[in-house]
C-alpha atoms as a PDB file:
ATOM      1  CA  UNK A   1      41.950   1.468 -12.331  1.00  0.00           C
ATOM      2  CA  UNK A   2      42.550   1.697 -15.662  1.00  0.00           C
ATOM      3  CA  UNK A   3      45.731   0.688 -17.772  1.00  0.00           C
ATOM      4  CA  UNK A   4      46.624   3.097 -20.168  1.00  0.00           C
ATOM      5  CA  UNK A   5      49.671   2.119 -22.246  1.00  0.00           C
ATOM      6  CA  UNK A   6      51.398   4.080 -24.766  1.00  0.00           C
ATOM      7  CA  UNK A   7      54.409   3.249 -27.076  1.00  0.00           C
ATOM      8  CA  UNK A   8      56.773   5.792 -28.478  1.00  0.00           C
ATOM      9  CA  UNK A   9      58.541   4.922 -31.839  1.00  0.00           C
ATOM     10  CA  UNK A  10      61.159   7.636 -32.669  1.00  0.00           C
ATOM     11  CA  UNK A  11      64.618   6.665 -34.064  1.00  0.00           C
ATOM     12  CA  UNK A  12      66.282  10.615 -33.155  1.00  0.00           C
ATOM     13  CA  UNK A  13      67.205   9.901 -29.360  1.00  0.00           C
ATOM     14  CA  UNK A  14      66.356  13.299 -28.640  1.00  0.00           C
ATOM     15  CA  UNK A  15      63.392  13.608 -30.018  1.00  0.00           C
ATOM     16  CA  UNK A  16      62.500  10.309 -28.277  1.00  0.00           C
ATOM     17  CA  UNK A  17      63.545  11.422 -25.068  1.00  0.00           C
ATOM     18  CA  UNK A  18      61.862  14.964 -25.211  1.00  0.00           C
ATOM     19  CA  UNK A  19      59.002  12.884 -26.141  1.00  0.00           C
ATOM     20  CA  UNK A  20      58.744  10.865 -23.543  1.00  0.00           C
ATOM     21  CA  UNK A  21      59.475  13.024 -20.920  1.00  0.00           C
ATOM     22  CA  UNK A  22      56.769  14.899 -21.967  1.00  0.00           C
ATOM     23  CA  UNK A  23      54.093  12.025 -21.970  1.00  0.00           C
ATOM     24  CA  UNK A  24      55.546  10.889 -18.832  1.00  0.00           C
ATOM     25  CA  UNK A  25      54.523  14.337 -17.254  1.00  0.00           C
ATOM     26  CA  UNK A  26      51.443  14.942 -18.810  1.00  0.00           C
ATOM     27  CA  UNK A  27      50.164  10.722 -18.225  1.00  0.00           C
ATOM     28  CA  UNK A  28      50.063  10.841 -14.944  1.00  0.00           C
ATOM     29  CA  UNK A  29      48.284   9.534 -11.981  1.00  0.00           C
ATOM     30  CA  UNK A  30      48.180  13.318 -10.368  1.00  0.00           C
ATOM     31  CA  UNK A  31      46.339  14.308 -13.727  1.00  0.00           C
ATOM     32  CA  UNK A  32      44.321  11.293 -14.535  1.00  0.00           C
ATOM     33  CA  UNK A  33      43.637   9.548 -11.254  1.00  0.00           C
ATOM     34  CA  UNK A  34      41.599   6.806 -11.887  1.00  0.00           C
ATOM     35  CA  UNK A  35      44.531   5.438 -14.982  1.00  0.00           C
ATOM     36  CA  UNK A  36      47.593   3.808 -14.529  1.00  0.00           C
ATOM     37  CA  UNK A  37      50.370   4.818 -17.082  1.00  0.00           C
ATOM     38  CA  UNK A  38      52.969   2.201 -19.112  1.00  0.00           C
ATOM     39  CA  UNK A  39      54.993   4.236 -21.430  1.00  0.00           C
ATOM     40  CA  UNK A  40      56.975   2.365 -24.182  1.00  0.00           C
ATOM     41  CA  UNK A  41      59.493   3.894 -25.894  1.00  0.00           C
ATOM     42  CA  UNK A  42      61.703   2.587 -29.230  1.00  0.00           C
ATOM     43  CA  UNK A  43      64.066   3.910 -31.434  1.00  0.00           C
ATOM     44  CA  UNK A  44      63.617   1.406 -34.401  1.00  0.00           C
ATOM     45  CA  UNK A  45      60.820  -0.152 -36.178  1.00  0.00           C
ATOM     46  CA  UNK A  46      61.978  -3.806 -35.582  1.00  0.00           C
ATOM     47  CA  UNK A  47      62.303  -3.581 -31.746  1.00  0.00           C
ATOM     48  CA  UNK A  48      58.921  -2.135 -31.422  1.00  0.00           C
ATOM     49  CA  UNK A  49      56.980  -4.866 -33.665  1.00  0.00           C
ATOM     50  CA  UNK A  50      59.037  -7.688 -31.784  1.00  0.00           C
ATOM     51  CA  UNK A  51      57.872  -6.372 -28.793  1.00  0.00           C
ATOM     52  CA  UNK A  52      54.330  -5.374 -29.488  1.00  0.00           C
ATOM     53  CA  UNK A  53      51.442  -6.141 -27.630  1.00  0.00           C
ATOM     54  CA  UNK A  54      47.965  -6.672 -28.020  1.00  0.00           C
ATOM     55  CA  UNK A  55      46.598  -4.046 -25.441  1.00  0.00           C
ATOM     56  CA  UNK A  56      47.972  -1.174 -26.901  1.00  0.00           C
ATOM     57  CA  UNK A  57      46.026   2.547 -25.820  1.00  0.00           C
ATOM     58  CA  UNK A  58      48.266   4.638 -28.107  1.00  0.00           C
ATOM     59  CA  UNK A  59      50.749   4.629 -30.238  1.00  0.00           C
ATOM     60  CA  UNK A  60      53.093   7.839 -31.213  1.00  0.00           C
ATOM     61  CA  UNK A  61      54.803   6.974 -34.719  1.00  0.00           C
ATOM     62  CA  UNK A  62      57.524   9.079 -36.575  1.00  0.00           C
ATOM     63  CA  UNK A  63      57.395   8.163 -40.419  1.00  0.00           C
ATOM     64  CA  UNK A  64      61.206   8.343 -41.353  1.00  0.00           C
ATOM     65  CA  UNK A  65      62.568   5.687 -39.084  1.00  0.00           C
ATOM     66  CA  UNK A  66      66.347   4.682 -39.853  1.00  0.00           C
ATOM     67  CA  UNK A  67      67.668   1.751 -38.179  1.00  0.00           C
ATOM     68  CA  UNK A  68      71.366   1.116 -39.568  1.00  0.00           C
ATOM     69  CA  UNK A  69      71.470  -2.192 -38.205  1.00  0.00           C
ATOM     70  CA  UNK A  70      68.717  -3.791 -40.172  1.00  0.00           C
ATOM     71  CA  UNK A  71      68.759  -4.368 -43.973  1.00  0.00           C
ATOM     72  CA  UNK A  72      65.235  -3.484 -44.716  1.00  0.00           C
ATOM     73  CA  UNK A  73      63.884  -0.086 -44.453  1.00  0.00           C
ATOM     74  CA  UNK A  74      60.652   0.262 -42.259  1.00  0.00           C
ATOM     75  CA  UNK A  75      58.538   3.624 -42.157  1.00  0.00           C
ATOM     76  CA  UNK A  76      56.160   4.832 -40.084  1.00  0.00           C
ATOM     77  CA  UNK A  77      53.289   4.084 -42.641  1.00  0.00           C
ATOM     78  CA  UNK A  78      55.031   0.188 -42.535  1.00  0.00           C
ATOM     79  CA  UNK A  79      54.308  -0.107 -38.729  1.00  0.00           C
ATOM     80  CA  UNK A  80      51.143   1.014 -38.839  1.00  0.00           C
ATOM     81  CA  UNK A  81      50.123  -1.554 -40.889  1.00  0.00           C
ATOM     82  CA  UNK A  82      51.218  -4.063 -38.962  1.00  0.00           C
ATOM     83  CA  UNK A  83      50.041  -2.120 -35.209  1.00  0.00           C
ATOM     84  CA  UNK A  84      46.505  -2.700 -36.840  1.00  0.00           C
ATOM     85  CA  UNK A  85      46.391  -6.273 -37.131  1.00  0.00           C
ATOM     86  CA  UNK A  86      48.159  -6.811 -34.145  1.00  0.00           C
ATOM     87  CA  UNK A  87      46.643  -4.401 -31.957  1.00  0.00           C
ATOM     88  CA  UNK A  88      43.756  -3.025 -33.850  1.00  0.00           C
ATOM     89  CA  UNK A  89      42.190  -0.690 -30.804  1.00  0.00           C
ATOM     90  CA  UNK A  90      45.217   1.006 -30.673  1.00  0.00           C
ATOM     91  CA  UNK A  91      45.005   4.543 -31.454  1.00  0.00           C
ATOM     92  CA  UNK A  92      47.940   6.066 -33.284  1.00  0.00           C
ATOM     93  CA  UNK A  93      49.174   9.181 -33.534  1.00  0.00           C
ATOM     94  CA  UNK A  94      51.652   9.972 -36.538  1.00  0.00           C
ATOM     95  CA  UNK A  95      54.428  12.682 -35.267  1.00  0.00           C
ATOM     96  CA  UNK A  96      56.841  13.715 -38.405  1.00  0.00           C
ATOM     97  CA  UNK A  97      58.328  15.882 -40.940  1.00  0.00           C
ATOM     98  CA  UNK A  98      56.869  13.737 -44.048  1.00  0.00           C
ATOM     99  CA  UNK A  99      55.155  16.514 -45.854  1.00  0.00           C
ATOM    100  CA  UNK A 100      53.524  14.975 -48.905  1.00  0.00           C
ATOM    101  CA  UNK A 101      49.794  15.214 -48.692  1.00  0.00           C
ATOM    102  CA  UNK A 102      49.184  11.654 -50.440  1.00  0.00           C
ATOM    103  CA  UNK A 103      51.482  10.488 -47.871  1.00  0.00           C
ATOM    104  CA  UNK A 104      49.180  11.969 -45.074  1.00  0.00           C
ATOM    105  CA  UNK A 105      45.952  11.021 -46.577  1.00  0.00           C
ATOM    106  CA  UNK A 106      46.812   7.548 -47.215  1.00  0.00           C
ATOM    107  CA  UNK A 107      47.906   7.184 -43.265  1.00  0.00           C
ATOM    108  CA  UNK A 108      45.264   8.719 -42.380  1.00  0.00           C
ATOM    109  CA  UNK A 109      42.755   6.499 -44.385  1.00  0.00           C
ATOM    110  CA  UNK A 110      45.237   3.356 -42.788  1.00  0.00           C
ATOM    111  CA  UNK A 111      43.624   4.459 -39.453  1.00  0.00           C
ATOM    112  CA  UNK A 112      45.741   7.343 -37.934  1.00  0.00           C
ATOM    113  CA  UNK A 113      44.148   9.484 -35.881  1.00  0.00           C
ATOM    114  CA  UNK A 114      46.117  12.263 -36.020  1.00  0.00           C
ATOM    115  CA  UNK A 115      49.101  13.633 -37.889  1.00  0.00           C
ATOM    116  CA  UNK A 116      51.275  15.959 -36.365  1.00  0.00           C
ATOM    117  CA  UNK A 117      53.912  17.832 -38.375  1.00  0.00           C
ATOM    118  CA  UNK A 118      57.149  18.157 -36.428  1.00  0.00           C
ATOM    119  CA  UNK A 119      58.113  21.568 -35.801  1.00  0.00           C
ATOM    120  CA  UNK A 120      59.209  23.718 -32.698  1.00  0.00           C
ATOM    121  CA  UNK A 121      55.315  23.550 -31.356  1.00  0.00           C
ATOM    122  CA  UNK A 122      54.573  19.778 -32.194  1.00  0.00           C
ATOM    123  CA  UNK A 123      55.051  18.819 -28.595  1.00  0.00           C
ATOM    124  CA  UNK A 124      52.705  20.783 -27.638  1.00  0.00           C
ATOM    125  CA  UNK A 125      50.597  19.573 -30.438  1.00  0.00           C
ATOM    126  CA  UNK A 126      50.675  16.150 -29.220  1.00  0.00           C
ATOM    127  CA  UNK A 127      50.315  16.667 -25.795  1.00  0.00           C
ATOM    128  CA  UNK A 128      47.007  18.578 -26.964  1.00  0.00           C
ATOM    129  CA  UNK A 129      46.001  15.603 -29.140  1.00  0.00           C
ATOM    130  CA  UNK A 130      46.966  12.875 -26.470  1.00  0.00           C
ATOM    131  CA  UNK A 131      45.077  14.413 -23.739  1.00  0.00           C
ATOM    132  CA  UNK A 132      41.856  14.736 -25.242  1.00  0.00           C
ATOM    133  CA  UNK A 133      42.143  11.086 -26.767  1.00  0.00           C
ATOM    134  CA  UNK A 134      42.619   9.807 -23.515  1.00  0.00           C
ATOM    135  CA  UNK A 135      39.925  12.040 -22.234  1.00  0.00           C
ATOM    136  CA  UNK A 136      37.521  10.541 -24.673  1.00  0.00           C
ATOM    137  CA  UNK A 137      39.159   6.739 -23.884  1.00  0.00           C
ATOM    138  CA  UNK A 138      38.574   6.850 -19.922  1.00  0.00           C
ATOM    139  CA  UNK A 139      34.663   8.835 -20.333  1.00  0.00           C
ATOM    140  CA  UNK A 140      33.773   5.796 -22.587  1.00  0.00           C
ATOM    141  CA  UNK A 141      35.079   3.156 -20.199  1.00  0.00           C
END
């Protein structure tokens, strides 16, 4: 069986929650029976790199991360720098509201595989992109 672990890094609790819900319900055992699911979920950039791991399937990243209880200021394009040296298989999956196309481009030239604006459909839109990365992850193994 194969492990499939994702990590959620979203600092809105909402947004986080929504979030994982959703995964949760679409990475599941009923849908994908042959994978075993370990979803992660943070809501600051410190927590998560503390705690990451070298095995890591999938990452879902929100750029503006604000974590009040640390003095220096981490974004999304931060972590992902440091998710590819630590876990460098890890596919990651930027969800946010960052519109500048420079911005975009450089993440996705940092090794992002997707960006997703956040907007009323971007669940959807990463439930869409999650599924058929996984889908390509468990043909190949």
């Amino acid at each position: 069986m194969k492990v499939v672990k994702i990590v959620i890094l979203e600092d809105d609790i909402y947004q986080n929650k929504a979030l994982t819900r959703y995964v949760q319900t679409i990475c599941s055992s009923k849908v994908y029976p042959n994978c075993k699911f370990d979803v992660k979920t943070y809501t600051n950039a410190h927590d998560c790199i503390r705690e990451l791991e070298d095995d890591i399937t999938f990452m879902l990243i929100d750029y503006y991360l604000i974590n009040m209880e640390e003095d220096d200021v981490l974004t999304g394009g931060d972590v992902v720098d440091i998710v590819k040296i630590c876990s460098p298989k890890c596919e990651i999956i930027m969800v946010s509201s960052q519109e500048d196309n420079a911005v975009k481009r450089t993440l996705i030239n940092k090794g992002v595989k997707e960006y997703v604006d956040k907007n009323l459909n971007s669940i959807n839109r990463v439930g869409a992109v999650l599924q058929d990365l996984i889908s390509r992850k468990i043909s190949i193994a």
